[in-house]
N, C-alpha and C. Protein backbone atom coordinates (compact mmCIF):
# COMPACT_ATOMS: atom_id res chain seq x y z
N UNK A 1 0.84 -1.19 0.00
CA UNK A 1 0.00 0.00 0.00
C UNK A 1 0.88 1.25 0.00
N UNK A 2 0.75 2.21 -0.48
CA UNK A 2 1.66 3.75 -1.08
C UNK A 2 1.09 4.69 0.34
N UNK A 3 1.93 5.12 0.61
CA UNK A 3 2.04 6.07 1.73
C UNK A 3 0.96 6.94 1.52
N UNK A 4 0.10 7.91 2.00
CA UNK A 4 -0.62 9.22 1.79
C UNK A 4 -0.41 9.96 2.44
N UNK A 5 -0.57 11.08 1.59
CA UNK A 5 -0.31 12.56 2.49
C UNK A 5 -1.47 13.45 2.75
N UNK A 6 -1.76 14.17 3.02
CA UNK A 6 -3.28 15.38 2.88
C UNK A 6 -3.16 16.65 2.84
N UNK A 7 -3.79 16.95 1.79
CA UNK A 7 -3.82 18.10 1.90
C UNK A 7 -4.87 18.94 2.28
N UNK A 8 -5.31 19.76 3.91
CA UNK A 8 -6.95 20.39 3.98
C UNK A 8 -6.51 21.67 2.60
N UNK A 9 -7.74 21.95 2.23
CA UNK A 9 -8.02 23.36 1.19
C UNK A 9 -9.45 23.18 0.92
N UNK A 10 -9.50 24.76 1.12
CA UNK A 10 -11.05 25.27 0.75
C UNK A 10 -11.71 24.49 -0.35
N UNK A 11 -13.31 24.08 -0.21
CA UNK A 11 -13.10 23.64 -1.37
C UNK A 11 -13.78 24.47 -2.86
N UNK A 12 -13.88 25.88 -3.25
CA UNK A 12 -13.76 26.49 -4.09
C UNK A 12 -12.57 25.97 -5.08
N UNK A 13 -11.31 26.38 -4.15
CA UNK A 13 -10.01 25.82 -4.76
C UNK A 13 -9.88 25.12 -5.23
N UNK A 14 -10.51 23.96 -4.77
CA UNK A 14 -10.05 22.24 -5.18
C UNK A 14 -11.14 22.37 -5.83
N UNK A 15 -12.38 22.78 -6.25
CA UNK A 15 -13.18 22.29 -7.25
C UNK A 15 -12.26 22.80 -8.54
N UNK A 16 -11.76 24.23 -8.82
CA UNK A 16 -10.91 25.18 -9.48
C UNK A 16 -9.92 24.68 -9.92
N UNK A 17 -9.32 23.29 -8.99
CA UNK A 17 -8.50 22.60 -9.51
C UNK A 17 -8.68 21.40 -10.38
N UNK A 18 -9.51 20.77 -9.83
CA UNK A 18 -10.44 19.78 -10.64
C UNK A 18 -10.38 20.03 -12.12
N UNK A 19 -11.22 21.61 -12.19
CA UNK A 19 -11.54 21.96 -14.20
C UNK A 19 -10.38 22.14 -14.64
N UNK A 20 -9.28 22.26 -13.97
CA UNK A 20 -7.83 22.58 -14.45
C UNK A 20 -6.92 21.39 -15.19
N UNK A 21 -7.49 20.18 -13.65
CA UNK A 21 -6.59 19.06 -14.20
C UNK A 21 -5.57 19.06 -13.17
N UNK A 22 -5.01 19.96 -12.56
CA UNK A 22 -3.98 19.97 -11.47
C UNK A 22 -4.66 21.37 -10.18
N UNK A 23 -3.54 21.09 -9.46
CA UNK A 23 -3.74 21.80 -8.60
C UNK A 23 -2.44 22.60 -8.16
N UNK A 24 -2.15 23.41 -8.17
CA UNK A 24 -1.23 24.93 -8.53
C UNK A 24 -0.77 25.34 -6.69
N UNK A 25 -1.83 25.22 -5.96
CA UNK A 25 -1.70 25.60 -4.72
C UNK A 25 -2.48 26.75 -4.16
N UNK A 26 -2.32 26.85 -3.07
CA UNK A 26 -3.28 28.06 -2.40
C UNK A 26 -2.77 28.91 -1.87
N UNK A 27 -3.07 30.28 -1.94
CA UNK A 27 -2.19 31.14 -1.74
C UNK A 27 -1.07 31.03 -0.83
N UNK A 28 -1.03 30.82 -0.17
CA UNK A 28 0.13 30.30 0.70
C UNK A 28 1.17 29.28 0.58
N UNK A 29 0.77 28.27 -0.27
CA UNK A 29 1.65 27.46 -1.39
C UNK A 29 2.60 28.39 -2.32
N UNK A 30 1.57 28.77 -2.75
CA UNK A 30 1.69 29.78 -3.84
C UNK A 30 3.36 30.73 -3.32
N UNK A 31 3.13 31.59 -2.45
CA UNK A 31 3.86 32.45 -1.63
C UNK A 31 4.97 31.60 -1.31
N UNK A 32 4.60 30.30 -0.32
CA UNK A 32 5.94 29.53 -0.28
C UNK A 32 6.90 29.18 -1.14
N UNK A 33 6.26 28.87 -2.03
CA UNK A 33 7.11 27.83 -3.36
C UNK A 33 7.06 26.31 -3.10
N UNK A 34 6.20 26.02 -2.56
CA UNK A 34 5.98 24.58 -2.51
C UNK A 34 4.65 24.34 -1.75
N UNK A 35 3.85 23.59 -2.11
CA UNK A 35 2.55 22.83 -1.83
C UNK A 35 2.50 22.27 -0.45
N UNK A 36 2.15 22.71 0.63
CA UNK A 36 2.45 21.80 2.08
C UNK A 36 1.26 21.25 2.04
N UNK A 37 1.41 19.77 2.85
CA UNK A 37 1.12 18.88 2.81
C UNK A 37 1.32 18.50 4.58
N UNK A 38 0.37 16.95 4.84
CA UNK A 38 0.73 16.55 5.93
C UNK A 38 0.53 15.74 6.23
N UNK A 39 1.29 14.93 6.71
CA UNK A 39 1.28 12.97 7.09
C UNK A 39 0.12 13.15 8.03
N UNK A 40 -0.44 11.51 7.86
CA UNK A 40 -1.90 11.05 8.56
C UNK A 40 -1.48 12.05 9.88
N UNK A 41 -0.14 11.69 11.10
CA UNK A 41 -0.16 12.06 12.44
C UNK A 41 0.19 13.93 12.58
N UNK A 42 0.19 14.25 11.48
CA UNK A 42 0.00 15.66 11.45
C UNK A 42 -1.28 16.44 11.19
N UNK A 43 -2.23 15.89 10.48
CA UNK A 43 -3.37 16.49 9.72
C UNK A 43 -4.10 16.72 10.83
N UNK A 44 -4.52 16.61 11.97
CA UNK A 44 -5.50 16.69 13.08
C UNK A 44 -4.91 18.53 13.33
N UNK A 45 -3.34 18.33 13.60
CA UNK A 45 -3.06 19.36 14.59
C UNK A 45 -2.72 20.56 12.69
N UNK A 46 -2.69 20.22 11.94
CA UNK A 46 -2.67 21.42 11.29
C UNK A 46 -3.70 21.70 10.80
N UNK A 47 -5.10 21.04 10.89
CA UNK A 47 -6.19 21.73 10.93
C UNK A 47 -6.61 22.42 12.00
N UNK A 48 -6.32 21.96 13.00
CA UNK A 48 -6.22 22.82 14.35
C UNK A 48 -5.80 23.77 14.16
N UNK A 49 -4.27 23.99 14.01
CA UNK A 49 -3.52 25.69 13.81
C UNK A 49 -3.72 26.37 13.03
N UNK A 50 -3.71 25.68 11.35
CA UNK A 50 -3.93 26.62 10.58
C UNK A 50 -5.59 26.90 10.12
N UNK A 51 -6.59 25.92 10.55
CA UNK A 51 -7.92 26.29 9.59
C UNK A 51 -8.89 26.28 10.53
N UNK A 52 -8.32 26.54 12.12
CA UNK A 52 -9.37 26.59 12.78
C UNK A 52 -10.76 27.52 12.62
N UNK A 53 -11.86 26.98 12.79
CA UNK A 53 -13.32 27.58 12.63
C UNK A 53 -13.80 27.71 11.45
N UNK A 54 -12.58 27.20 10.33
CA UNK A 54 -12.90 27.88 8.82
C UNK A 54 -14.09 26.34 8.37
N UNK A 55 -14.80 26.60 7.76
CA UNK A 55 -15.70 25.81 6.84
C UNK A 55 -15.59 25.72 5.24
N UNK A 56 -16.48 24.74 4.91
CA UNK A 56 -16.22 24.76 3.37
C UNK A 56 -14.67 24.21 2.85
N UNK A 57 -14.36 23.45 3.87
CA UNK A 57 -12.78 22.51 3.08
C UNK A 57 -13.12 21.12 2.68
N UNK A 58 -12.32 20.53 2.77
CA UNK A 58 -11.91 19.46 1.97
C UNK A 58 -10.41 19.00 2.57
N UNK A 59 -10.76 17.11 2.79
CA UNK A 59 -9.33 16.58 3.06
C UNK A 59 -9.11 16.00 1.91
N UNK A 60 -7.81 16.37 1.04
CA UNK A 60 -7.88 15.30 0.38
C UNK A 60 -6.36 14.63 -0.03
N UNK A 61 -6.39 13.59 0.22
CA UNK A 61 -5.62 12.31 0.33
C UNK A 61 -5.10 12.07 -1.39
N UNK A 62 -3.33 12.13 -0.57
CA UNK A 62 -2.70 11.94 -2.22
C UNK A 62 -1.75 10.99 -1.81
N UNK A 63 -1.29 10.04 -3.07
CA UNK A 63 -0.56 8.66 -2.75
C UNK A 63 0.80 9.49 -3.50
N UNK A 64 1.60 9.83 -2.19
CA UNK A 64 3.17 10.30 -2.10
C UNK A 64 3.85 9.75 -2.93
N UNK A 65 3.87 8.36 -2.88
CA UNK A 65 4.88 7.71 -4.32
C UNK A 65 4.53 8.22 -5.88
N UNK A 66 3.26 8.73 -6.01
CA UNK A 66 3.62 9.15 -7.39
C UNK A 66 4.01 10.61 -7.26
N UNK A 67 4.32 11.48 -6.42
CA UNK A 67 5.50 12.59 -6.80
C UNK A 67 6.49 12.84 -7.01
N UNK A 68 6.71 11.46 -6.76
CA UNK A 68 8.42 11.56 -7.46
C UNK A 68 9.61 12.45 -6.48
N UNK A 69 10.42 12.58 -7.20
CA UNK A 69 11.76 13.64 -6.45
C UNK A 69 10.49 15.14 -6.01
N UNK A 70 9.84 15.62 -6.58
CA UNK A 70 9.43 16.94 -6.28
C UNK A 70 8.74 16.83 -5.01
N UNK A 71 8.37 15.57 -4.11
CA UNK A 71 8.52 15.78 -2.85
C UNK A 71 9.41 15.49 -2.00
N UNK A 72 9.67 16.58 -1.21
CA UNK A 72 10.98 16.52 0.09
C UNK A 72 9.75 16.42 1.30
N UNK A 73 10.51 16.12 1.95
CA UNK A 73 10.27 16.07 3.64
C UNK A 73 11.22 16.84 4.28
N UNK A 74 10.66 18.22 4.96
CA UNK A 74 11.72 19.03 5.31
C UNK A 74 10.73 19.16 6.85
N UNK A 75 12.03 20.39 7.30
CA UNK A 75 11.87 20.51 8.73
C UNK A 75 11.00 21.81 9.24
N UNK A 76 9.90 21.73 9.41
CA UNK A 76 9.53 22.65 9.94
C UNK A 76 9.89 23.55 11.30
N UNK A 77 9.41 24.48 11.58
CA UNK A 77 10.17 25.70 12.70
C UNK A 77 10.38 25.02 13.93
N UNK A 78 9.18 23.92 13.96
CA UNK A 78 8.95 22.90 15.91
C UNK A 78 10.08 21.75 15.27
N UNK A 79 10.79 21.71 14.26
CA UNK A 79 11.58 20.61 14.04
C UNK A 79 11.15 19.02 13.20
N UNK A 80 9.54 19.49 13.12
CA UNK A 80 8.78 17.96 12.44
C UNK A 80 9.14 17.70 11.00
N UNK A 81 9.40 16.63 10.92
CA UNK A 81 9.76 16.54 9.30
C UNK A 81 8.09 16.46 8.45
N UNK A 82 7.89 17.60 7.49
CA UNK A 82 6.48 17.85 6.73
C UNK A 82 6.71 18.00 5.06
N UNK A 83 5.70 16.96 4.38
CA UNK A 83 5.80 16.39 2.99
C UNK A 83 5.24 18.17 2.50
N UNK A 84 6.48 18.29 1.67
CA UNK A 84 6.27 19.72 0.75
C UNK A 84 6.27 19.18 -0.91
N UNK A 85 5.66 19.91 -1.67
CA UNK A 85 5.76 19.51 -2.69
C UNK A 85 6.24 20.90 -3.83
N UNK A 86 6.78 20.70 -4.53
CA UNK A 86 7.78 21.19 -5.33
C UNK A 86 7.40 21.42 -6.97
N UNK A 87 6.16 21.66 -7.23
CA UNK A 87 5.41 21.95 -8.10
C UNK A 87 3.84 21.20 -7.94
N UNK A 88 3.43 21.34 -9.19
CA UNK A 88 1.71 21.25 -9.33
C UNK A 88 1.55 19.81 -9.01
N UNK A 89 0.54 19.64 -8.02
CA UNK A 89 -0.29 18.25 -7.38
C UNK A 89 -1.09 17.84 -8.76
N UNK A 90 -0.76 17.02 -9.36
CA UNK A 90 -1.95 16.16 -10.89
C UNK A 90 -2.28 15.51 -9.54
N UNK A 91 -3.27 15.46 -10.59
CA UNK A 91 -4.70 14.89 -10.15
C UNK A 91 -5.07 13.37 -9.92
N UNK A 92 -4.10 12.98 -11.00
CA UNK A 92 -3.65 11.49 -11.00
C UNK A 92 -3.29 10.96 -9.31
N UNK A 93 -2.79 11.76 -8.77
CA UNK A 93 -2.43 10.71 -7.64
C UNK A 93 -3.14 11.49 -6.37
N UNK A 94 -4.12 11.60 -6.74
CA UNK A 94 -5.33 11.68 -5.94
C UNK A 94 -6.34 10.40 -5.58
N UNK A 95 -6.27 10.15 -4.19
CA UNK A 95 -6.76 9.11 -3.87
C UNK A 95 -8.27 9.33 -3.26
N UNK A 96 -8.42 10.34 -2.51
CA UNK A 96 -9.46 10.68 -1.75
C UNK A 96 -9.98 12.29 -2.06
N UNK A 97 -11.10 12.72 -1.82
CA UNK A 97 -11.64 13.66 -1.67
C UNK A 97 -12.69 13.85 -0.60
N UNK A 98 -12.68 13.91 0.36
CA UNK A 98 -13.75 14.33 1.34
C UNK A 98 -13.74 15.74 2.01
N UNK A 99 -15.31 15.76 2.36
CA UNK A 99 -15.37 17.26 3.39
C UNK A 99 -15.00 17.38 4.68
N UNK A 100 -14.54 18.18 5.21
CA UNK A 100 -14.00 18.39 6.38
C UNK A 100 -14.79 19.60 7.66
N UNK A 101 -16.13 18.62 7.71
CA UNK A 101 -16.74 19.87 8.47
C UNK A 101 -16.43 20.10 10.19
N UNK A 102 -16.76 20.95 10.38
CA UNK A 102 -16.59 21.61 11.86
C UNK A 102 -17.50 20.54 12.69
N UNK A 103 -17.36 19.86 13.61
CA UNK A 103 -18.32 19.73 14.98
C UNK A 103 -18.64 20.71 15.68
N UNK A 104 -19.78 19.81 16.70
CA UNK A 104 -20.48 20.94 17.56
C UNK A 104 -19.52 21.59 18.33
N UNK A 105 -18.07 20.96 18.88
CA UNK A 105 -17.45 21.63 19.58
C UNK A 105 -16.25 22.29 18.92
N UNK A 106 -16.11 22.31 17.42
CA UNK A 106 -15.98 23.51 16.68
C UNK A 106 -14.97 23.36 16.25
N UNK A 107 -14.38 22.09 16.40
CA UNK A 107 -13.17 21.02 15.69
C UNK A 107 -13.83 20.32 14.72
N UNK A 108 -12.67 20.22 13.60
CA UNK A 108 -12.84 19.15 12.49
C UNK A 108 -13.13 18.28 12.62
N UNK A 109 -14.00 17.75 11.94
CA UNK A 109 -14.43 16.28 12.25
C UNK A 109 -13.48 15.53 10.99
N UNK A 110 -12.89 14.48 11.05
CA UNK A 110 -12.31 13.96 10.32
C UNK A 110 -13.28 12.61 9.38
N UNK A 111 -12.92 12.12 8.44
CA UNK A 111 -14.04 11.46 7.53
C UNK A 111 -13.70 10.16 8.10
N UNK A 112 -14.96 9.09 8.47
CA UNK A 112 -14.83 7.98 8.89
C UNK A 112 -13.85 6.89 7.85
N UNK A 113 -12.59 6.05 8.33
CA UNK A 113 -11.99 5.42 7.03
C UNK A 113 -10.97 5.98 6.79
N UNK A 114 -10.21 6.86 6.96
CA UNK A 114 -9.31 7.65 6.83
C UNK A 114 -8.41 6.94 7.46
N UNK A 115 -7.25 6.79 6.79
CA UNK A 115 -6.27 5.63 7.24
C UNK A 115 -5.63 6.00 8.45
């Protein structure tokens, strides 16, 4: 079985990416120069930090082995090693698409099945 990574994003974006065929990144990708991304034991706490209260996303699950060299695993500021990607996410190695709504207590609920 191929590793996965996730990426949360609005899902305007990711529909935007869909008619495209790839996915380019979100402004903050964009700004970085690389697509962040986040292993299964990261995705809880960076929806926490970065998308808290926000609605209207999307988790969606990409199989890491088909990016080839253009993903690194680098070190973020707390020291965690986090899957960056190094140009445009195809669509091809898209495994999952689900919504990512808020609970009553105002955390993400994560999609039942999610590895």
């Amino acid at each position: 079985m191929s590793a996965l990574i996730y990426k949360i994003c609005p899902e305007p974006l990711w529909r935007a990416a869909e008619e495209a065929g790839r996915f380019d990144g979100a402004p903050n990708d964009m700004a970085d120069g690389f697509i962040h991304f986040s292993s299964f034991d990261q995705m809880r706490e960076t929806a926490a930090r970065h998308f808290s209260g926000q609605t209207d996303l999307l988790l969606i699950a990409v199989d890491a082995d088909m990016l080839g060299a253009a993903l690194r695993w680098e070190r973020s500021r707390g020291g965690a090693l986090f899957p960056h990607l190094y140009g445009p996410l195809h669509l091809s190695a898209v495994r999952r698409v689900e919504k990512l709504p808020l609970g009553p207590d105002g955390a993400h609920v994560f999609p039942k099945g999610v590895p």
